[in-house]
Protein backbone atom coordinates (compact mmCIF):
# COMPACT_ATOMS: atom_id res chain seq x y z
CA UNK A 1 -26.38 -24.68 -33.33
CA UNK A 2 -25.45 -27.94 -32.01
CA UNK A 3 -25.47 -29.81 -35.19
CA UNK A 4 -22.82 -26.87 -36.85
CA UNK A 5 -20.38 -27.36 -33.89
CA UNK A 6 -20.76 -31.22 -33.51
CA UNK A 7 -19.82 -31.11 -37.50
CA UNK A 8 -16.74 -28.71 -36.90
CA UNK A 9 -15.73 -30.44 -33.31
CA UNK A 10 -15.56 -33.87 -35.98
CA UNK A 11 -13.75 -32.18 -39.01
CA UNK A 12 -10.97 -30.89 -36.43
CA UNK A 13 -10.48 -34.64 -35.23
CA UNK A 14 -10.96 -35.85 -38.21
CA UNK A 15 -8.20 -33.70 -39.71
CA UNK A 16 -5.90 -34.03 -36.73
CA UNK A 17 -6.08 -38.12 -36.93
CA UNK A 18 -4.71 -37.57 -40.63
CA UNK A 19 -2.33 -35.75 -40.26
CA UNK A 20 -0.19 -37.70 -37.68
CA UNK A 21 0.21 -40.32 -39.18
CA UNK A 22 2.05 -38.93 -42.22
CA UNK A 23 5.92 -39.49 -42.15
CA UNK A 24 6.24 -35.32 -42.98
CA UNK A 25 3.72 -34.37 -39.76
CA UNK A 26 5.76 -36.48 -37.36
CA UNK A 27 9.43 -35.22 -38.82
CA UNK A 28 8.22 -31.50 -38.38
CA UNK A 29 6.22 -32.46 -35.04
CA UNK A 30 9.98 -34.19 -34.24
CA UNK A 31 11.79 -31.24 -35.08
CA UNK A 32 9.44 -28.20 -33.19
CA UNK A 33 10.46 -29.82 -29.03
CA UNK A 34 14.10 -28.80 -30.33
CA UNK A 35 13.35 -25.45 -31.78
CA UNK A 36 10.95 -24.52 -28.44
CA UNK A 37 13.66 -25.68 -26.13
CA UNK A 38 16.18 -23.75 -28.31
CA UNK A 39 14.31 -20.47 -28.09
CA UNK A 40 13.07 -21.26 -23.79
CA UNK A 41 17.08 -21.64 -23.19
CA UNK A 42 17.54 -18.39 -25.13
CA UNK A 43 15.17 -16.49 -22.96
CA UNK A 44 16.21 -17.91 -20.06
CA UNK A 45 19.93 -16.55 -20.73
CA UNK A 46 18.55 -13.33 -21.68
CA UNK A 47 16.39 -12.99 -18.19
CA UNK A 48 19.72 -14.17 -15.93
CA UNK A 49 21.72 -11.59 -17.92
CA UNK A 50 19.18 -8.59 -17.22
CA UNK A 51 19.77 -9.45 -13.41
CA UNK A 52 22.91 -9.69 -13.06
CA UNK A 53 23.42 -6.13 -14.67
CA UNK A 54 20.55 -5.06 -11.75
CA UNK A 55 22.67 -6.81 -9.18
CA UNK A 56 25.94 -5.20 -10.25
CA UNK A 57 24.21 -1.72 -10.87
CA UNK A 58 22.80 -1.96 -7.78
CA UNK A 59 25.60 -2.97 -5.78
């Protein structure tokens, strides 16, 4: 058992080291942070709107 997951813990960082350093992996690793943000601000608007329609309903 320890041989199969020392074999699969190496092919993950194996695979991971790859990947970064390939011009597309860092544009679309670039590009996510904006898209995340994007849809965190979005959420946040969405949660301040719900309470403000409890406050005023409320009141």
């Amino acid at each position: 058992s320890f041989d199969t997951v020392t074999a699969s813990s190496k092919g993950l960082v194996n695979t991971a080291r790859t990947r970064r350093p390939q011009p597309k992996g860092n544009t679309r690793n670039a590009r996510i942070p904006s898209a995340s943000k994007s849809s965190e601000v979005m959420k946040n608007v969405t949660v301040e709107d719900h309470r403000r329609t409890l406050l005023l309903s409320n009141n």
